[in-house]
C-alpha atoms as a PDB file:
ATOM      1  CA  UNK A   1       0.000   0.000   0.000  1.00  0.00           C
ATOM      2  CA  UNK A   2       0.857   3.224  -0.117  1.00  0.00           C
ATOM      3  CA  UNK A   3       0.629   5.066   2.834  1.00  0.00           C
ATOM      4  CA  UNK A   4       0.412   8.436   4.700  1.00  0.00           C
ATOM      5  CA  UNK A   5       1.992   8.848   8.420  1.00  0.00           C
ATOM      6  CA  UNK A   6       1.103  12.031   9.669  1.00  0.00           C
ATOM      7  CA  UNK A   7       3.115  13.386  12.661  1.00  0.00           C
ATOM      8  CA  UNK A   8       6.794  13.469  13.538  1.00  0.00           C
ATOM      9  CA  UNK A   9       7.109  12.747  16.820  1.00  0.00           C
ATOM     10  CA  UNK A  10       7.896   9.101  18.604  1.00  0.00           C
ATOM     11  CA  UNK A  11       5.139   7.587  17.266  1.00  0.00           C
ATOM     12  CA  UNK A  12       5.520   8.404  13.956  1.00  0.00           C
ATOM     13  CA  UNK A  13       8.847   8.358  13.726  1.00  0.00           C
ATOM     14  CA  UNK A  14       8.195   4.512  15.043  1.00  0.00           C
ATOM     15  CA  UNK A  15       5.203   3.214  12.696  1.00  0.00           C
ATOM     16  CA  UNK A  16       6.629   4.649   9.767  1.00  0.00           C
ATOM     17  CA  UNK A  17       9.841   3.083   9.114  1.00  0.00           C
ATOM     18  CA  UNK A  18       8.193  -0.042   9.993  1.00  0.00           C
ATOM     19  CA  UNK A  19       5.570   0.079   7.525  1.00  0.00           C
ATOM     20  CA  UNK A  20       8.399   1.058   5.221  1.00  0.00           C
ATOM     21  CA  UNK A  21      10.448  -2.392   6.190  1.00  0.00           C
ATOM     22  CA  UNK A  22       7.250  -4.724   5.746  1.00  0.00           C
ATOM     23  CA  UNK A  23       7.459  -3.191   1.698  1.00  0.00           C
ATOM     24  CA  UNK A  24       4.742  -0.553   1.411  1.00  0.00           C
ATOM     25  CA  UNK A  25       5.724   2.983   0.186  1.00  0.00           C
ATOM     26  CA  UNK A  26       5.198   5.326   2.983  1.00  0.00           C
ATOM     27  CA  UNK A  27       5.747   9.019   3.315  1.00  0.00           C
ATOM     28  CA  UNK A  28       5.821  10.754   6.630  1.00  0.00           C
ATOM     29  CA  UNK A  29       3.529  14.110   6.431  1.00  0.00           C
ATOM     30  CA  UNK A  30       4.845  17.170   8.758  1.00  0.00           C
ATOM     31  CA  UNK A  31       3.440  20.950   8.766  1.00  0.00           C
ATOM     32  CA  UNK A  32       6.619  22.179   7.649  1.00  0.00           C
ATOM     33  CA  UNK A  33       9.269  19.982   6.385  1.00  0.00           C
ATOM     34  CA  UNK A  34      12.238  22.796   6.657  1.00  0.00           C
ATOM     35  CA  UNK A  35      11.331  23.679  10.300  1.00  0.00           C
ATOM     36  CA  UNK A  36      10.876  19.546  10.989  1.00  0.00           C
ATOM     37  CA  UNK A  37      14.525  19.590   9.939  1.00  0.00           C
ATOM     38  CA  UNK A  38      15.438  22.321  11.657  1.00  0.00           C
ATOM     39  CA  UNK A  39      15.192  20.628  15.206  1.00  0.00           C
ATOM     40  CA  UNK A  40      17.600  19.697  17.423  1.00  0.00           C
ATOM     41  CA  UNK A  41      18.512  16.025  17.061  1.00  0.00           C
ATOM     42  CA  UNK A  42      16.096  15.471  13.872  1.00  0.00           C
ATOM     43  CA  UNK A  43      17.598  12.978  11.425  1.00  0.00           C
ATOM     44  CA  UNK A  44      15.569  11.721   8.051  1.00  0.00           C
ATOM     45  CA  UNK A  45      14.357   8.512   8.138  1.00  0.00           C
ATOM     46  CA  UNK A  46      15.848   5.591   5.346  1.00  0.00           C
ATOM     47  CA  UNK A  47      13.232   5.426   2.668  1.00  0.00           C
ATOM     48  CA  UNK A  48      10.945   7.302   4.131  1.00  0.00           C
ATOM     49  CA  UNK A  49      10.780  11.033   2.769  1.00  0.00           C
ATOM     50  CA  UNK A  50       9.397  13.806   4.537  1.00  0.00           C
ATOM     51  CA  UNK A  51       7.162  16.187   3.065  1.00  0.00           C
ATOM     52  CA  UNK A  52       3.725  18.320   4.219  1.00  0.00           C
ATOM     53  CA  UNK A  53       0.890  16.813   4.893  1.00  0.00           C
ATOM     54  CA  UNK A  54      -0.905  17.373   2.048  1.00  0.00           C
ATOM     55  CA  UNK A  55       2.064  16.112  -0.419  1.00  0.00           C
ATOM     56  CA  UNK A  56       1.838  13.072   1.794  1.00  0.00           C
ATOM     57  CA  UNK A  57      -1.342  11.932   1.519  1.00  0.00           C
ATOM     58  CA  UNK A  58      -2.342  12.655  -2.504  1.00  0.00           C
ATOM     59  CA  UNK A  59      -3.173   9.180  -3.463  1.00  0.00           C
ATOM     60  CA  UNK A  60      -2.504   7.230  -0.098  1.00  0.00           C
ATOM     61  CA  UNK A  61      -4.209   4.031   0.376  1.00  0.00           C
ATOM     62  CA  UNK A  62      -3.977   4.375   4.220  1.00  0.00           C
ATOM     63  CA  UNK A  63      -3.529   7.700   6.220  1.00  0.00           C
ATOM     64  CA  UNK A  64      -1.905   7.260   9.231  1.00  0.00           C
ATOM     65  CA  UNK A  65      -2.368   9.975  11.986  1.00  0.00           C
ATOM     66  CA  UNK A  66      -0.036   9.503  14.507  1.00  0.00           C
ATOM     67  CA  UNK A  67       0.134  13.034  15.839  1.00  0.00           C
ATOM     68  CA  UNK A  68      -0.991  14.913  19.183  1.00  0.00           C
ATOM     69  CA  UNK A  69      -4.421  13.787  19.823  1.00  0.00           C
ATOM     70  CA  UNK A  70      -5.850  17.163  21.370  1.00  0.00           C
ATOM     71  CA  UNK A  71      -4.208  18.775  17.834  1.00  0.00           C
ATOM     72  CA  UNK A  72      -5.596  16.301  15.257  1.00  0.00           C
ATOM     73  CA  UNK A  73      -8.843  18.434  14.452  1.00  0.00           C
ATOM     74  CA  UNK A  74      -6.032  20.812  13.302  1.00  0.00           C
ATOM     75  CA  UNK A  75      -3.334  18.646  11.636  1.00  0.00           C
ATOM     76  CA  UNK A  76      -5.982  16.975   9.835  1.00  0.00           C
ATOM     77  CA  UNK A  77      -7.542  19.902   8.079  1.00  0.00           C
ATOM     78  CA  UNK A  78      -4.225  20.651   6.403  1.00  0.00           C
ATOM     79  CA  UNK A  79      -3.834  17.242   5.255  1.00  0.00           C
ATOM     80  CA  UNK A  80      -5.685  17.867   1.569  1.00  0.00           C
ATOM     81  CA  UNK A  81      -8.573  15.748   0.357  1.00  0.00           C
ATOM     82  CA  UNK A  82      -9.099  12.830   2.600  1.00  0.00           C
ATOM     83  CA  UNK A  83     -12.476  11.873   0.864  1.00  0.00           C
ATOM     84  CA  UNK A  84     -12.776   8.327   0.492  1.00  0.00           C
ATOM     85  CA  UNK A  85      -9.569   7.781   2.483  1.00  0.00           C
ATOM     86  CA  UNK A  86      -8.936   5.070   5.197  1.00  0.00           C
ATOM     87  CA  UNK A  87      -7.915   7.433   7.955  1.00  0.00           C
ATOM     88  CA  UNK A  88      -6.600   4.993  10.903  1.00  0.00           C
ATOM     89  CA  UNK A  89      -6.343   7.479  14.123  1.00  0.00           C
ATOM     90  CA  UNK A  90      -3.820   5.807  16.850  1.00  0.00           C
ATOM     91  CA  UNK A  91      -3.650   8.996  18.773  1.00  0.00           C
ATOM     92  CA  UNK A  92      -5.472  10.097  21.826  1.00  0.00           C
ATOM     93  CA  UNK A  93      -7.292  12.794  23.087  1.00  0.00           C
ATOM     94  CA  UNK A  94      -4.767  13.760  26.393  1.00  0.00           C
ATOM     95  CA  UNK A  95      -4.232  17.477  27.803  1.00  0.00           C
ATOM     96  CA  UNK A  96      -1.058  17.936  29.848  1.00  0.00           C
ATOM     97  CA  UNK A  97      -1.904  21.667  30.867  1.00  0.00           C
ATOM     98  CA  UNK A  98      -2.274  20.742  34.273  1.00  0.00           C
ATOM     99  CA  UNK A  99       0.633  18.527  34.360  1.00  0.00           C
ATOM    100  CA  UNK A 100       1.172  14.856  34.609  1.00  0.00           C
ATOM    101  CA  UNK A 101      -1.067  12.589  34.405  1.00  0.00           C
ATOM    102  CA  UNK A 102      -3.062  14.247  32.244  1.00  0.00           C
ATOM    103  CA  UNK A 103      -6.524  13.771  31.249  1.00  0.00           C
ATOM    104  CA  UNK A 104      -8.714  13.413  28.351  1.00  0.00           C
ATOM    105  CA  UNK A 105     -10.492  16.247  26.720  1.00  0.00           C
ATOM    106  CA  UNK A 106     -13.528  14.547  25.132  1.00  0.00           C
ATOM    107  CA  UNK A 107     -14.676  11.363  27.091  1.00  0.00           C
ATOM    108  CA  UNK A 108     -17.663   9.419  28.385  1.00  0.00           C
ATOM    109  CA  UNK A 109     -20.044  10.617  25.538  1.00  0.00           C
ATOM    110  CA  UNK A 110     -18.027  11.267  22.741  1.00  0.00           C
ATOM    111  CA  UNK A 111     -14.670  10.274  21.935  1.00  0.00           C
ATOM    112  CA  UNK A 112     -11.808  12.213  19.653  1.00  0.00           C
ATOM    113  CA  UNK A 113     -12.418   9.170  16.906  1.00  0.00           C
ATOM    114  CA  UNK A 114     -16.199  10.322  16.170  1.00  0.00           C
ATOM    115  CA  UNK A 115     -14.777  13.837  16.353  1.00  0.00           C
ATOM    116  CA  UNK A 116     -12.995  12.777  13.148  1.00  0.00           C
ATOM    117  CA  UNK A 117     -15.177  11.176  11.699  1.00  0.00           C
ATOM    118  CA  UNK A 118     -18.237  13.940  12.161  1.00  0.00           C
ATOM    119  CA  UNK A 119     -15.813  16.381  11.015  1.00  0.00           C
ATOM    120  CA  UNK A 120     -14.646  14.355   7.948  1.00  0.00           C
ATOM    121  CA  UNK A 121     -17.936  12.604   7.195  1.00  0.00           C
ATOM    122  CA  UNK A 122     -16.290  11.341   3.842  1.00  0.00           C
ATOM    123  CA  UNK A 123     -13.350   9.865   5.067  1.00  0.00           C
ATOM    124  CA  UNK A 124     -13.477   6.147   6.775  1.00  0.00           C
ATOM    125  CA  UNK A 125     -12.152   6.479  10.262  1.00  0.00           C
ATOM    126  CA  UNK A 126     -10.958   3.899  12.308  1.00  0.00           C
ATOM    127  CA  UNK A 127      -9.390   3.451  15.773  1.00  0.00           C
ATOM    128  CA  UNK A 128      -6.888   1.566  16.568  1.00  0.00           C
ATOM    129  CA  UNK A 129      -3.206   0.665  18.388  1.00  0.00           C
ATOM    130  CA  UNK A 130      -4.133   3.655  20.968  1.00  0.00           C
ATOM    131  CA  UNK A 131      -4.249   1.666  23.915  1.00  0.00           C
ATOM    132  CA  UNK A 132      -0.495   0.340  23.421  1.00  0.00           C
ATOM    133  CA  UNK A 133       3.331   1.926  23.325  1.00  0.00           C
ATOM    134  CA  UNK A 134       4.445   3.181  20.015  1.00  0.00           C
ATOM    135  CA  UNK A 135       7.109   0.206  19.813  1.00  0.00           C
ATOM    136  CA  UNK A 136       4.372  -2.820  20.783  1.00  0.00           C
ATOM    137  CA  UNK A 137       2.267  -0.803  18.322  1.00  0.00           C
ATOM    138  CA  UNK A 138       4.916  -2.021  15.305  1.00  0.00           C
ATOM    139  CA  UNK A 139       6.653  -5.038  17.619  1.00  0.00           C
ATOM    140  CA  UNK A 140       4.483  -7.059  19.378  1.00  0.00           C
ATOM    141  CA  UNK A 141       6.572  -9.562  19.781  1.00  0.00           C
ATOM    142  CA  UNK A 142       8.338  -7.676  22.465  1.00  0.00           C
ATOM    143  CA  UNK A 143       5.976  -9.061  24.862  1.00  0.00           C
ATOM    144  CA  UNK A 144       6.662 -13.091  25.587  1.00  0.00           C
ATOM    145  CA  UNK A 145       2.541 -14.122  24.504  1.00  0.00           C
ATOM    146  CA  UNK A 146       0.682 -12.567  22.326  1.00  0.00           C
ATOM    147  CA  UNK A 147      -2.171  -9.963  23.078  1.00  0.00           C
ATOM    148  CA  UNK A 148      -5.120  -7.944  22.075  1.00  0.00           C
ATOM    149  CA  UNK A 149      -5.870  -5.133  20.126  1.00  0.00           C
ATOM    150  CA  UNK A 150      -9.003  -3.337  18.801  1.00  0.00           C
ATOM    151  CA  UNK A 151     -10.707  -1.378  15.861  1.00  0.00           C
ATOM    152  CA  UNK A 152     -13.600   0.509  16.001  1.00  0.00           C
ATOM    153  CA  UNK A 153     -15.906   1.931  12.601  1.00  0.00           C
ATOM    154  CA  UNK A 154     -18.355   2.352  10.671  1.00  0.00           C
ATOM    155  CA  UNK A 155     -16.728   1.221   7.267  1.00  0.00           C
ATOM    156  CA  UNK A 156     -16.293  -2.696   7.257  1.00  0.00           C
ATOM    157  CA  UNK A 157     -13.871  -2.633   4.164  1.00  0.00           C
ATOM    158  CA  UNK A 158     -12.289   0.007   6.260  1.00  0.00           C
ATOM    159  CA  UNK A 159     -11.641  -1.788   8.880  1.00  0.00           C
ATOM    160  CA  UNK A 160     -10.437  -5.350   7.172  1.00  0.00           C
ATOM    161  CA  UNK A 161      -7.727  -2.925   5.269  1.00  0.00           C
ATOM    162  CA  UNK A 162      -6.457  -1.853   8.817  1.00  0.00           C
ATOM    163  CA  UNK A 163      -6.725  -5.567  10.256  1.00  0.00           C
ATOM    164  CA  UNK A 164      -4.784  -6.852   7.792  1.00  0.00           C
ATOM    165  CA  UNK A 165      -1.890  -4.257   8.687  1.00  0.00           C
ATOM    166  CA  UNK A 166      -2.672  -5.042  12.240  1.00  0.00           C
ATOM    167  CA  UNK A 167      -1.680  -8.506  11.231  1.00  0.00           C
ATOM    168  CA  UNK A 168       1.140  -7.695   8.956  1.00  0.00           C
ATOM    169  CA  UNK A 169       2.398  -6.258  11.918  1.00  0.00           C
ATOM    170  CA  UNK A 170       2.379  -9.167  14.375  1.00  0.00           C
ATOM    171  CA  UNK A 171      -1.007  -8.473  15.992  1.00  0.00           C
ATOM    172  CA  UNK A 172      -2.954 -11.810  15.935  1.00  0.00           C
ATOM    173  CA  UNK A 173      -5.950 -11.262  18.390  1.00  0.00           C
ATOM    174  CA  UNK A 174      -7.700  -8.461  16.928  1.00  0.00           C
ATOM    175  CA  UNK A 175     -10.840  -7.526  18.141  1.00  0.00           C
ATOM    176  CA  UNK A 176     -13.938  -5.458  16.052  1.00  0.00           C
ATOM    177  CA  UNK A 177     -15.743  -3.593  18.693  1.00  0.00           C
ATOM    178  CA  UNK A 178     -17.948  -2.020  15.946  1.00  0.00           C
ATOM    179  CA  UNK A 179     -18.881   1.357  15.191  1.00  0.00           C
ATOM    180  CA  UNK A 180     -16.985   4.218  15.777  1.00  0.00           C
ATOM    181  CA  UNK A 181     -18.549   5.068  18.924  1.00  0.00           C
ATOM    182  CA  UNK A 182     -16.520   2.225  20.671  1.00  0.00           C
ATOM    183  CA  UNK A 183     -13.766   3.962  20.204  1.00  0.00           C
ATOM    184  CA  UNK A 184     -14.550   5.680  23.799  1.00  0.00           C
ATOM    185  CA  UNK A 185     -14.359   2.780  25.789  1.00  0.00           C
ATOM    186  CA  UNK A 186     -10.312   2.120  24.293  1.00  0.00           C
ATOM    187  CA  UNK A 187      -9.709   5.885  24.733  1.00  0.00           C
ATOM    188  CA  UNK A 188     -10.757   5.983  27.972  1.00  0.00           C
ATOM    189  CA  UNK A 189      -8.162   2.928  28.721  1.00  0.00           C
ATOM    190  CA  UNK A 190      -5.346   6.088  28.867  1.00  0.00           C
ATOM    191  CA  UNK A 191      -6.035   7.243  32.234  1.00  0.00           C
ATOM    192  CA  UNK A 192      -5.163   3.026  33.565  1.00  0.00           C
ATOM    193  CA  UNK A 193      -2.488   2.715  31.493  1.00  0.00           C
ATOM    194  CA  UNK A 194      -0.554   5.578  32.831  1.00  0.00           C
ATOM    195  CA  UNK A 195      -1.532   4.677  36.176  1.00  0.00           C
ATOM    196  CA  UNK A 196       0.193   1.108  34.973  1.00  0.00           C
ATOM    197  CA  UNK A 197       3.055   2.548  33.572  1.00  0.00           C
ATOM    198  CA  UNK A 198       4.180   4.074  37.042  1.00  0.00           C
ATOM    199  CA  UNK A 199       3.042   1.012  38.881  1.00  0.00           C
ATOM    200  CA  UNK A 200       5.117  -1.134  36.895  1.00  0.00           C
ATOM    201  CA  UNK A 201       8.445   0.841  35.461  1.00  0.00           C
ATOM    202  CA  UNK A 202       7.713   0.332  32.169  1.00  0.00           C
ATOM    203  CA  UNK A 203       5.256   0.940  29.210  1.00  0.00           C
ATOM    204  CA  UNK A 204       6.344  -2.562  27.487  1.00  0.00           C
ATOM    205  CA  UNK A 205       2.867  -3.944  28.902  1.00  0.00           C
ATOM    206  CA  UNK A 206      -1.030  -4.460  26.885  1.00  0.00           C
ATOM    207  CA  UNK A 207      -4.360  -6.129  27.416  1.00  0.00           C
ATOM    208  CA  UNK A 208      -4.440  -9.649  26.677  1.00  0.00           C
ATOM    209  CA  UNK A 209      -8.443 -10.624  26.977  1.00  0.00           C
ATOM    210  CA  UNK A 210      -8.896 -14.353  27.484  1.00  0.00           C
ATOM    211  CA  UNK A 211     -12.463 -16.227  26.553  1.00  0.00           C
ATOM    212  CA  UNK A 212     -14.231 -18.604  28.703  1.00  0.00           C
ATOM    213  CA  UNK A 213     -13.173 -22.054  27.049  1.00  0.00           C
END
């Protein structure tokens, strides 16, 4: 596939080389590539080129938005013409303002996934990898048995496209919550998580839910 990763930070910086090493083209979309370049530390990823957002997504099977959840609304309307397009939203909705931990600015009744989507009503959203680390997002395997993941929609065809990258991945117990309004329930998994990350050292840790035989 070809594919659009949009955001520059850790967890696009860790999906899209990975993508790029399992053979689809991938481009990784920033605001502006020359200030992107510009920072401290920044170093071009192999095969991957770096471009706006826009340039990066004009004729992507798959757009990828990896960025700051609370920004997406933003970073999404200078993306181009997502009509049509699979968006697949990892990110989620967290404010920091008040320090750490933070919390979430859209919960309970609406979630930042069906913000998306009502604001895109064309594009295909779906949710998914948000309630895992950016390197178990690409490496699974990290973790010594396997776990679970989820995707939430309204497209079907949408989400089969983003299962079978899910599996291409690694990621062999993936669940279909349904429509996009599930996407709450994994978004609302953030405020645990962090409370698990502190509790345990580490954010090399997921769900694993096991069936009644």
């Amino acid at each position: 596939m070809q594919v659009a990763v949009l955001g520059t930070g850790m967890v696009g910086r860790t999906i899209a080389p990975r993508l790029a090493e399992l053979g689809h083209g991938v481009r990784l979309g920033t605001r502006d590539p020359s200030a992107t370049r510009a920072r401290d530390g920044w170093t071009d990823l192999p095969g991957v080129p770096l471009m706006t957002f826009a340039e990066a997504t004009a004729g992507a099977d798959l757009v990828v938005h990896a960025g700051n959840g609370a920004a997406a609304l933003d970073l999404l309307t200078h993306a181009g013409d997502l009509a049509g397009a699979v968006l697949l939203d990892v990110s989620n909705p967290l404010d920091f303002s008040a320090g750490f931990p933070p919390t979430l600015v859209v919960k309970d009744t609406d979630s930042l996934a069906e913000q998306l989507q009502r604001a895109f009503p064309d594009t295909r959203v779906v949710k998914s990898l948000n309630t895992l680390t950016a390197e178990l997002m690409v490496h699974p395997d990290r973790l010594p048995e396997p776990t679970s993941v989820f995707v939430s929609g309204d497209d079907d065809d949408a989400k089969r496209l983003v299962t079978g990258l899910l599996n291409e991945l690694g990621h062999r117990d993936v669940i279909d919550l349904g429509g996009i309004e599930t996407a709450r329930g994994t978004e609302m998994w953030l405020p645990l998580w962090l409370r698990l990350m502190g509790a345990l050292g580490t954010a090399d840790f997921n769900l694993k839910i096991v069936r009644p035989s």
